[in-house]
N, C-alpha and C. Protein backbone atom coordinates (compact mmCIF):
# COMPACT_ATOMS: atom_id res chain seq x y z
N UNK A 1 52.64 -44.69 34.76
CA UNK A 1 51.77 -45.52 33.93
C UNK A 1 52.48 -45.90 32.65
N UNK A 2 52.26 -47.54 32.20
CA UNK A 2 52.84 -47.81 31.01
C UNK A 2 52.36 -46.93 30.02
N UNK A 3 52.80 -46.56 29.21
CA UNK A 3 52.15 -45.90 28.13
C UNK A 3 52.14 -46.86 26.43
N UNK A 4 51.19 -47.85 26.56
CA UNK A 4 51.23 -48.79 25.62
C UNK A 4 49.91 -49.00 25.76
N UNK A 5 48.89 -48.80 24.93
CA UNK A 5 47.63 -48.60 24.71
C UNK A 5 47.02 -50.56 24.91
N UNK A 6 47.66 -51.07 23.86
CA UNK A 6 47.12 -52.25 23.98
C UNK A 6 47.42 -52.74 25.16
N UNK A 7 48.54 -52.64 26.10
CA UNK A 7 48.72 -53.45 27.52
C UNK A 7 47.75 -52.98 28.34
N UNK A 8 47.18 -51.72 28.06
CA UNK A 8 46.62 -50.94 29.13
C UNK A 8 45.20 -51.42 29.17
N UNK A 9 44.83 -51.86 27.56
CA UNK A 9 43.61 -51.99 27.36
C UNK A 9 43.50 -53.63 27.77
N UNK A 10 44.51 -54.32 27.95
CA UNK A 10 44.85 -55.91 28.07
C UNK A 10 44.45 -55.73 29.82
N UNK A 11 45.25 -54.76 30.31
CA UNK A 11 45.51 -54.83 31.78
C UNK A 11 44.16 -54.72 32.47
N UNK A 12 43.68 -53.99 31.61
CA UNK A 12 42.08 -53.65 32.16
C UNK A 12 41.21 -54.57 32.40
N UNK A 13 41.29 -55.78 31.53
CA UNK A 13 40.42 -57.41 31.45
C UNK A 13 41.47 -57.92 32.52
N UNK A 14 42.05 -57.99 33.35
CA UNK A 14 42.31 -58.91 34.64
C UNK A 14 41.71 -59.29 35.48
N UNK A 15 40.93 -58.18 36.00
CA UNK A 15 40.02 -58.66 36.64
C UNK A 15 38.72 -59.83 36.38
N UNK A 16 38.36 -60.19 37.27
CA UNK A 16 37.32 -60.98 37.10
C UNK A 16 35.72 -60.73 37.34
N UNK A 17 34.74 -60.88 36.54
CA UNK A 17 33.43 -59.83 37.15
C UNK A 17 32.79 -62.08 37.22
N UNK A 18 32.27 -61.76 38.77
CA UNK A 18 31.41 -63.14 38.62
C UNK A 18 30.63 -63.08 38.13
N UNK A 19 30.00 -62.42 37.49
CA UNK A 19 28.67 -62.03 36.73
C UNK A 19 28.61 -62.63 35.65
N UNK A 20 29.63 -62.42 34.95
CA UNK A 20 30.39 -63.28 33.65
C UNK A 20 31.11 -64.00 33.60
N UNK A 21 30.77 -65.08 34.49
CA UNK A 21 31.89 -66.07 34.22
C UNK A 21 32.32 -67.04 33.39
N UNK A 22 30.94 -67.09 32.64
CA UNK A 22 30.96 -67.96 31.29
C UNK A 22 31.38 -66.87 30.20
N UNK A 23 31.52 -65.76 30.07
CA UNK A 23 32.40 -65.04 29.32
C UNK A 23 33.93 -65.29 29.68
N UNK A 24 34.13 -64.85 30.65
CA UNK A 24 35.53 -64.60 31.68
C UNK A 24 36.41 -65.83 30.86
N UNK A 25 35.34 -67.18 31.11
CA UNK A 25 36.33 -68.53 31.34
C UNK A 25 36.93 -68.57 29.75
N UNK A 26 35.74 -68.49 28.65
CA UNK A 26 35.58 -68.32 26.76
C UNK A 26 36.49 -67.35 26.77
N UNK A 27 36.88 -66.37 27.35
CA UNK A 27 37.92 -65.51 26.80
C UNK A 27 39.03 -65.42 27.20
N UNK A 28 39.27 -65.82 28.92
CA UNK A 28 40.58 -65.60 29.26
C UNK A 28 41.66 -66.46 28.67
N UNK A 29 41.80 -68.12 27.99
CA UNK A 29 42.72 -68.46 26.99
C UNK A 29 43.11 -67.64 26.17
N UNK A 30 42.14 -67.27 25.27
CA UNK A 30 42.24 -66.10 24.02
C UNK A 30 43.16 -64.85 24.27
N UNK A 31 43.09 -64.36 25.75
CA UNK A 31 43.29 -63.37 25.96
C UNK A 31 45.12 -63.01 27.06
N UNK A 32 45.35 -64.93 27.65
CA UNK A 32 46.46 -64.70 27.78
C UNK A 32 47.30 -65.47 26.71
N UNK A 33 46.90 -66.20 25.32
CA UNK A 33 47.44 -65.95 24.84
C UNK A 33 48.18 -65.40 24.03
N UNK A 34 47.32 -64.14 23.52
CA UNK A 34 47.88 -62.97 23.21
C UNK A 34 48.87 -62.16 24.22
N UNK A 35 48.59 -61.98 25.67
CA UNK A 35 49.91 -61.29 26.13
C UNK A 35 51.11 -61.97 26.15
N UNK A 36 50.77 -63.37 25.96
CA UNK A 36 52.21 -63.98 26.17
C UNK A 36 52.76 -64.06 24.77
N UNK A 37 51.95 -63.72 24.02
CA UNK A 37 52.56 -63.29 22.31
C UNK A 37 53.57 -62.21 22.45
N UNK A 38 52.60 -61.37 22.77
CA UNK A 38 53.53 -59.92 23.08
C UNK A 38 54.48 -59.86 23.78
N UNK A 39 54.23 -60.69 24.76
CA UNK A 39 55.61 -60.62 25.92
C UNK A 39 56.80 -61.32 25.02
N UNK A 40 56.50 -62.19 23.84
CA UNK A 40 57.73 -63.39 23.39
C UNK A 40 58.32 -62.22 22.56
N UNK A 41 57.31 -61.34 21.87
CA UNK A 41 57.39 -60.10 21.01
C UNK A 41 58.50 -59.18 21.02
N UNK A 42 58.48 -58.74 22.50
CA UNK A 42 59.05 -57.92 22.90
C UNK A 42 60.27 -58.22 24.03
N UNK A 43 60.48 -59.77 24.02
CA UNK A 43 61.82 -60.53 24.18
C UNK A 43 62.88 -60.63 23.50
N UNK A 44 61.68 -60.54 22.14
CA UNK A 44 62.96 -60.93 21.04
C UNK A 44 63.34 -59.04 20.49
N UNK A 45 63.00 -58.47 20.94
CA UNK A 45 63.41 -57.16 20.66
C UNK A 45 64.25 -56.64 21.95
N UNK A 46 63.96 -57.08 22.65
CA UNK A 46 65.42 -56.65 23.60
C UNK A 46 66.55 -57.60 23.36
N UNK A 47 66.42 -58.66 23.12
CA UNK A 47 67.91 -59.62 22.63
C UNK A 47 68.04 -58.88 21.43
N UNK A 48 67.54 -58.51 20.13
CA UNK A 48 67.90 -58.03 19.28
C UNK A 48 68.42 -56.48 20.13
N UNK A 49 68.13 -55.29 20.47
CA UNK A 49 68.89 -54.29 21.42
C UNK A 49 70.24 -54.47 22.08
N UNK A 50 69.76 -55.88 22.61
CA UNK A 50 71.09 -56.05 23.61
C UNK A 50 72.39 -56.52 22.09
N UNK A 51 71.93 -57.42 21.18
CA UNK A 51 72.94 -57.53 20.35
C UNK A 51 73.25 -56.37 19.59
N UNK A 52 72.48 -55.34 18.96
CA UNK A 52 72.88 -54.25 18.58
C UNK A 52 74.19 -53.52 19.63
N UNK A 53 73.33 -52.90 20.83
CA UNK A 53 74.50 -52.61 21.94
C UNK A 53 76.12 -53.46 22.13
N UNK A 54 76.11 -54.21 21.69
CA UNK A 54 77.09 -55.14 21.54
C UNK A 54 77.88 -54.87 20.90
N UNK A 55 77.25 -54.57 19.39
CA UNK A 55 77.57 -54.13 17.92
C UNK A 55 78.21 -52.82 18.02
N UNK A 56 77.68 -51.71 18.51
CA UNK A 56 77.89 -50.52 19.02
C UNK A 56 79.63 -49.78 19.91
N UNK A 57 78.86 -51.10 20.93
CA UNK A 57 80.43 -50.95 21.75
C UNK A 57 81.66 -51.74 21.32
N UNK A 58 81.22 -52.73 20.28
CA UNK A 58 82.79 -53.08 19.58
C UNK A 58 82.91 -51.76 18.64
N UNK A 59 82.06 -51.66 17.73
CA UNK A 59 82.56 -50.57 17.00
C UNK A 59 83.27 -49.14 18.00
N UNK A 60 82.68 -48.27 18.72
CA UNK A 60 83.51 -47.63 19.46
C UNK A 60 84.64 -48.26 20.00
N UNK A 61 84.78 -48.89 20.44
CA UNK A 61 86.25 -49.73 20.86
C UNK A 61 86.96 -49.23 19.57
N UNK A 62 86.89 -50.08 18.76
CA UNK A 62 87.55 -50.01 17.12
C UNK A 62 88.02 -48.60 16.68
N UNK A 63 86.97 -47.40 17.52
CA UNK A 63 87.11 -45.97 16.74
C UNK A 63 88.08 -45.50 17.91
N UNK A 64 88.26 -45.93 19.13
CA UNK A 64 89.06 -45.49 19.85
C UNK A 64 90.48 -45.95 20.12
N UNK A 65 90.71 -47.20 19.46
CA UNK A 65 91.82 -47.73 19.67
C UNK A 65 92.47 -47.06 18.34
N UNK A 66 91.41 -47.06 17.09
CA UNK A 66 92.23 -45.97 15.75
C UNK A 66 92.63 -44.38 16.23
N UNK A 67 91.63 -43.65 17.18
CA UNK A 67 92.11 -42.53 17.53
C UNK A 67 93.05 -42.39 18.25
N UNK A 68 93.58 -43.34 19.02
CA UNK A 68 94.69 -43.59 19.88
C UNK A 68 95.75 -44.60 20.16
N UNK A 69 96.76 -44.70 19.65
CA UNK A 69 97.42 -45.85 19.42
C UNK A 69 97.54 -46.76 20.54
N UNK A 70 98.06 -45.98 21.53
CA UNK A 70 98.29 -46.65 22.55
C UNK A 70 97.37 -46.28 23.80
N UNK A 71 96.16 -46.95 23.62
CA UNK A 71 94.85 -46.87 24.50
C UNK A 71 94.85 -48.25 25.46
N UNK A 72 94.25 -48.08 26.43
CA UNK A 72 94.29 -49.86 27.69
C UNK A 72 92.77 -49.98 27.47
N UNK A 73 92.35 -51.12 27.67
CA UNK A 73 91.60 -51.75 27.51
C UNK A 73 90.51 -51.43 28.88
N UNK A 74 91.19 -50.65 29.91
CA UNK A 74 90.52 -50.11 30.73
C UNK A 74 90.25 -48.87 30.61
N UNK A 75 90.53 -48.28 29.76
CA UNK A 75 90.65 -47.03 29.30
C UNK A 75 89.04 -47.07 28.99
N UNK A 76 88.96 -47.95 28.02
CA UNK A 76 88.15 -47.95 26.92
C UNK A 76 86.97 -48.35 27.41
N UNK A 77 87.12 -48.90 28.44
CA UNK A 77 85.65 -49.80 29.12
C UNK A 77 85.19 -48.26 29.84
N UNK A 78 86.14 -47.58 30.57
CA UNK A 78 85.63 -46.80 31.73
C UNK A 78 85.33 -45.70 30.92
N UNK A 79 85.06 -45.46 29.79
CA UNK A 79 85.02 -44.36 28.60
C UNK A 79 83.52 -44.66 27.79
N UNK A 80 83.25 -45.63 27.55
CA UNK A 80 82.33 -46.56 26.59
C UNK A 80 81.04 -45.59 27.12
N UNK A 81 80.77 -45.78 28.61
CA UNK A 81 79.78 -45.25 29.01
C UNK A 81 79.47 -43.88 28.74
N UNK A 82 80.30 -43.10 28.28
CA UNK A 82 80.41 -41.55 27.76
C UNK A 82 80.17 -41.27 26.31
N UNK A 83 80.15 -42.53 25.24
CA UNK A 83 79.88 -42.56 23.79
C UNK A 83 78.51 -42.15 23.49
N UNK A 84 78.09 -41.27 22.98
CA UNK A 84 76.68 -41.01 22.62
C UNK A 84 75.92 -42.48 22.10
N UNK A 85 76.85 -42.94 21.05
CA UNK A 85 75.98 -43.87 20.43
C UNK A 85 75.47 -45.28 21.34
N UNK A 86 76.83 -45.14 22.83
CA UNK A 86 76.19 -46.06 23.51
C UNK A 86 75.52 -46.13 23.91
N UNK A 87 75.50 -44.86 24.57
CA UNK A 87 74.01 -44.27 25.15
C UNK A 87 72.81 -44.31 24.80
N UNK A 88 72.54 -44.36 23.83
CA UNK A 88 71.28 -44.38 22.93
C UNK A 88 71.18 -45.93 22.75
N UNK A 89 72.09 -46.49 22.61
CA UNK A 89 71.59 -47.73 22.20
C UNK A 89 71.55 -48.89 23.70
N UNK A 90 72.09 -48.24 24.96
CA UNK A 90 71.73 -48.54 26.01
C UNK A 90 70.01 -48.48 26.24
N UNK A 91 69.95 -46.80 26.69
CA UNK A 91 68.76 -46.72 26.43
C UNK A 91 67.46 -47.22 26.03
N UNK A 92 67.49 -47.94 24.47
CA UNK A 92 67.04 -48.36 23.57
C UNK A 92 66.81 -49.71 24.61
N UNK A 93 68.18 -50.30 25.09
CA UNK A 93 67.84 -51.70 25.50
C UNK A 93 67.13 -51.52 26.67
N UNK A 94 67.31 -50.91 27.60
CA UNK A 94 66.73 -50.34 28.87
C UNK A 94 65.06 -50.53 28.60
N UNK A 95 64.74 -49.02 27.14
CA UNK A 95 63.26 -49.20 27.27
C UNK A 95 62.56 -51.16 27.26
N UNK A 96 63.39 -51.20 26.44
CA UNK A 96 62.74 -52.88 25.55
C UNK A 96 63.27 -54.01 27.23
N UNK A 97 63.72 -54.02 27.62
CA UNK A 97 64.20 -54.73 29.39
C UNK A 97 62.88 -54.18 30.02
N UNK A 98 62.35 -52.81 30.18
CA UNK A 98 61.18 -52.67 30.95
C UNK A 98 59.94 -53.10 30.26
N UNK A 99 59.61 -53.15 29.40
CA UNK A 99 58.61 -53.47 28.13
C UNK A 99 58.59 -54.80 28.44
N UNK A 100 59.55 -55.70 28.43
CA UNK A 100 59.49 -57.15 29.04
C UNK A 100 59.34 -57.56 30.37
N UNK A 101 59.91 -56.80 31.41
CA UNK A 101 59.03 -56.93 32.56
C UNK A 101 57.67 -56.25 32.69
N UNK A 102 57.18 -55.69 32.05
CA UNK A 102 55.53 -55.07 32.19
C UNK A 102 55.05 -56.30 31.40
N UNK A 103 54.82 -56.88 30.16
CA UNK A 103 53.92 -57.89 29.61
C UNK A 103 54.55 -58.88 30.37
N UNK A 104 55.12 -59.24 30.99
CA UNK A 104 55.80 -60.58 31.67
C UNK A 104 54.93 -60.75 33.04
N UNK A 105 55.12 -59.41 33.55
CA UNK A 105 53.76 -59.31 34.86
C UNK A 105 52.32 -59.38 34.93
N UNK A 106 51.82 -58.97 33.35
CA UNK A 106 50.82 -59.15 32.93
C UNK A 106 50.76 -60.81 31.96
N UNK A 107 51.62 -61.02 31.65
CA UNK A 107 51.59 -62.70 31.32
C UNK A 107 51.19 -63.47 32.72
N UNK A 108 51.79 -63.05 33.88
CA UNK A 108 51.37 -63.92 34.65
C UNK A 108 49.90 -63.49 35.52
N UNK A 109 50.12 -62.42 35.53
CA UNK A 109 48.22 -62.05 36.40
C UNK A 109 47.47 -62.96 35.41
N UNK A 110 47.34 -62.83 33.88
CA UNK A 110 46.77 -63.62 33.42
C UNK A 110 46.47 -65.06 33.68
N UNK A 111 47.64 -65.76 33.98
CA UNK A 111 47.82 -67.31 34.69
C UNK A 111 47.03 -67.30 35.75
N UNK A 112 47.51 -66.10 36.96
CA UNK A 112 46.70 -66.39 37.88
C UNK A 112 44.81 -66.35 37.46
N UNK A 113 44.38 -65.25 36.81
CA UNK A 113 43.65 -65.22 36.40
C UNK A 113 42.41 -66.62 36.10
N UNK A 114 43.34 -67.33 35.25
CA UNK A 114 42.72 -68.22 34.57
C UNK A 114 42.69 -69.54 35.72
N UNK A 115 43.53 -69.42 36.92
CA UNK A 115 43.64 -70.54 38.04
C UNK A 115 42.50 -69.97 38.93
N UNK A 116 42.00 -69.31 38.87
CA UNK A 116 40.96 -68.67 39.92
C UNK A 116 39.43 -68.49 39.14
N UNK A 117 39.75 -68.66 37.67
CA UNK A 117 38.53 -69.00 36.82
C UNK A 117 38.41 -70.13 37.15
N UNK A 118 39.21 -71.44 37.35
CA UNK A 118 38.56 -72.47 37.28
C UNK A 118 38.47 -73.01 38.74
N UNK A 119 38.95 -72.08 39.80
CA UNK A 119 38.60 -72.60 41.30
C UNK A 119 36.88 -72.27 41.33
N UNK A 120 36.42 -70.84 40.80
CA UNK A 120 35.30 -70.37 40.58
C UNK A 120 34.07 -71.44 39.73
N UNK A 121 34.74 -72.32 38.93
CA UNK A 121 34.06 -73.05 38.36
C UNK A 121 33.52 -74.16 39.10
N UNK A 122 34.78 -74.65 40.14
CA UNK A 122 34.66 -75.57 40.81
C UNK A 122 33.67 -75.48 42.10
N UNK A 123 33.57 -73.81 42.38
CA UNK A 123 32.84 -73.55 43.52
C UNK A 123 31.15 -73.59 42.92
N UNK A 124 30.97 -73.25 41.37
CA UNK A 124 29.66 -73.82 41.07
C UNK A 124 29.37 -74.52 40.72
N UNK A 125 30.08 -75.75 40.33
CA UNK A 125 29.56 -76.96 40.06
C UNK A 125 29.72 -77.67 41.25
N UNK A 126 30.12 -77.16 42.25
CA UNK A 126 30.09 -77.66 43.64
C UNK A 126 28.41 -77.28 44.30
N UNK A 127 27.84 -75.99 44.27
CA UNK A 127 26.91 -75.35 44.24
C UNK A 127 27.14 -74.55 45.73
N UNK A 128 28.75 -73.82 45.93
CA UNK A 128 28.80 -73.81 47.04
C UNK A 128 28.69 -72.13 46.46
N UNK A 129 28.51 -71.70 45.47
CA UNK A 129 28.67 -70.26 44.90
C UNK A 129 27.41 -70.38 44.03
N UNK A 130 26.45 -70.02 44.11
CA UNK A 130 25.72 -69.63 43.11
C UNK A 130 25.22 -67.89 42.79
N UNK A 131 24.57 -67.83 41.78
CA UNK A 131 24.19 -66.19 41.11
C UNK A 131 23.62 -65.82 42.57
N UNK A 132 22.36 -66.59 43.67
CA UNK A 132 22.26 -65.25 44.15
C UNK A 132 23.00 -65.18 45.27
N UNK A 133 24.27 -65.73 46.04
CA UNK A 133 25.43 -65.37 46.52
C UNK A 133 26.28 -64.51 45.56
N UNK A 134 26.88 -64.37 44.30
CA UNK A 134 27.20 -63.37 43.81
C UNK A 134 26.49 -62.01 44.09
N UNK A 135 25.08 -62.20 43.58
CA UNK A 135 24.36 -60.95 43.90
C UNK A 135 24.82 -59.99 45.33
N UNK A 136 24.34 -61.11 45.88
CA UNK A 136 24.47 -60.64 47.06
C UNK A 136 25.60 -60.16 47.59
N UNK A 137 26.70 -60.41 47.25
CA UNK A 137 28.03 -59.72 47.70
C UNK A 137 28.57 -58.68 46.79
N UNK A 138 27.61 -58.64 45.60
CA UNK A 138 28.05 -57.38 44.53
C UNK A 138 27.33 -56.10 45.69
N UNK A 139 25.92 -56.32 45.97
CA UNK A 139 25.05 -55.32 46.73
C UNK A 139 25.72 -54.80 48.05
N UNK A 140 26.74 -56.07 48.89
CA UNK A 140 27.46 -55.37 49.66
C UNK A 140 28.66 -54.70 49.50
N UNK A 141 29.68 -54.92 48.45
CA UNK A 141 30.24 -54.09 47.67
C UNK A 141 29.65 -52.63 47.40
N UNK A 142 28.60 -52.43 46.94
CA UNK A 142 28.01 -51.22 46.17
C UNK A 142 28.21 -50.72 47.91
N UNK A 143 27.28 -51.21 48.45
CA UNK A 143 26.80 -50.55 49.80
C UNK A 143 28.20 -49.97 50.79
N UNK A 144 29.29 -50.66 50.75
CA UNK A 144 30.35 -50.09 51.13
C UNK A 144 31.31 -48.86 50.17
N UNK A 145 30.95 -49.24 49.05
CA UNK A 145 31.36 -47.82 48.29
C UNK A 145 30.60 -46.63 49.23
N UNK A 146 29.35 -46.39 48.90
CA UNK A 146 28.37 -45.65 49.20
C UNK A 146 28.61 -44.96 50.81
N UNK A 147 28.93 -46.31 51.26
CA UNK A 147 29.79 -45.64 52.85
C UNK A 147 30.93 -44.98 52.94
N UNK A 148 31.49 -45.66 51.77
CA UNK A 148 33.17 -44.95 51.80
C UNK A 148 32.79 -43.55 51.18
N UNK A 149 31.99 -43.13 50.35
CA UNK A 149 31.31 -41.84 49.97
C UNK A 149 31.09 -41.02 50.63
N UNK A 150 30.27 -41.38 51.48
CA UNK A 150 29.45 -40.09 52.11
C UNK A 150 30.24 -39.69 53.14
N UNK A 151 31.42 -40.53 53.33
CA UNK A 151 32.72 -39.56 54.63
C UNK A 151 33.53 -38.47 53.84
């Protein structure tokens, strides 16, 4: 599980309740454009990581070619990966690379989201969906929980 309170609490509104769909439709703009805030958020913090890491491994280069005069350039590459400080600042980019694919996946459920709000719209102003067809398939829902229960 991500452990990021606001995605979790974001991830939780994906779904769609037909019940509310005149909520659903009023909020889901609002609501993917905030993840796709976060997702731009936390783009620009892994390019900033990845340029730090950058920063990092020239400087070790620099400390290893001073500790050793005559060091190869393959030396130094097949070594880099053993530097603490790369490590950490690998790491660092690693977390912020997964952080951008989690709001990036949730940027798009949102899209889908909001394409299936307005097929839903279309199915009631069509009048091919109305409240008591919702009803009615919430009650068979419940009723198959209730089955899946009692086994």
């Amino acid at each position: 599980m991500y452990a990021n309170q606001l995605y979790n609490d974001l991830k939780a509104k994906v779904g769609i309740d037909k019940l509310r769909l005149d909520e659903e439709l009023m909020e889901c703009p609002m609501l993917l454009q905030s993840v796709s805030e976060h997702a731009v958020d936390v783009m620009g913090m892994r390019d900033t990581a990845k340029y730090e890491l950058d920063i990092v491994i020239a400087d070790e280069a620099r400390l290893m070619r001073l500790a050793e005069d005559k060091i190869s350039e393959s030396k130094i590459i097949s070594q880099m990966a053993l530097r603490p400080k790369v490590q950490a600042a690998q790491r660092k980019l690693d977390e912020f690379k997964q952080d951008v694919a989690y709001w990036t996946a949730l940027a798009d459920n949102y899209r889908e989201k909001a394409s299936l709000l307005r097929r839903y719209a279309e199915l009631i102003v069509s009048g091919y969906m109305t409240q008591n067809s919702v009803y009615e398939e919430r009650r068979q829902e419940m009723a198959q929980e209730r089955k899946f229960r009692r086994r």
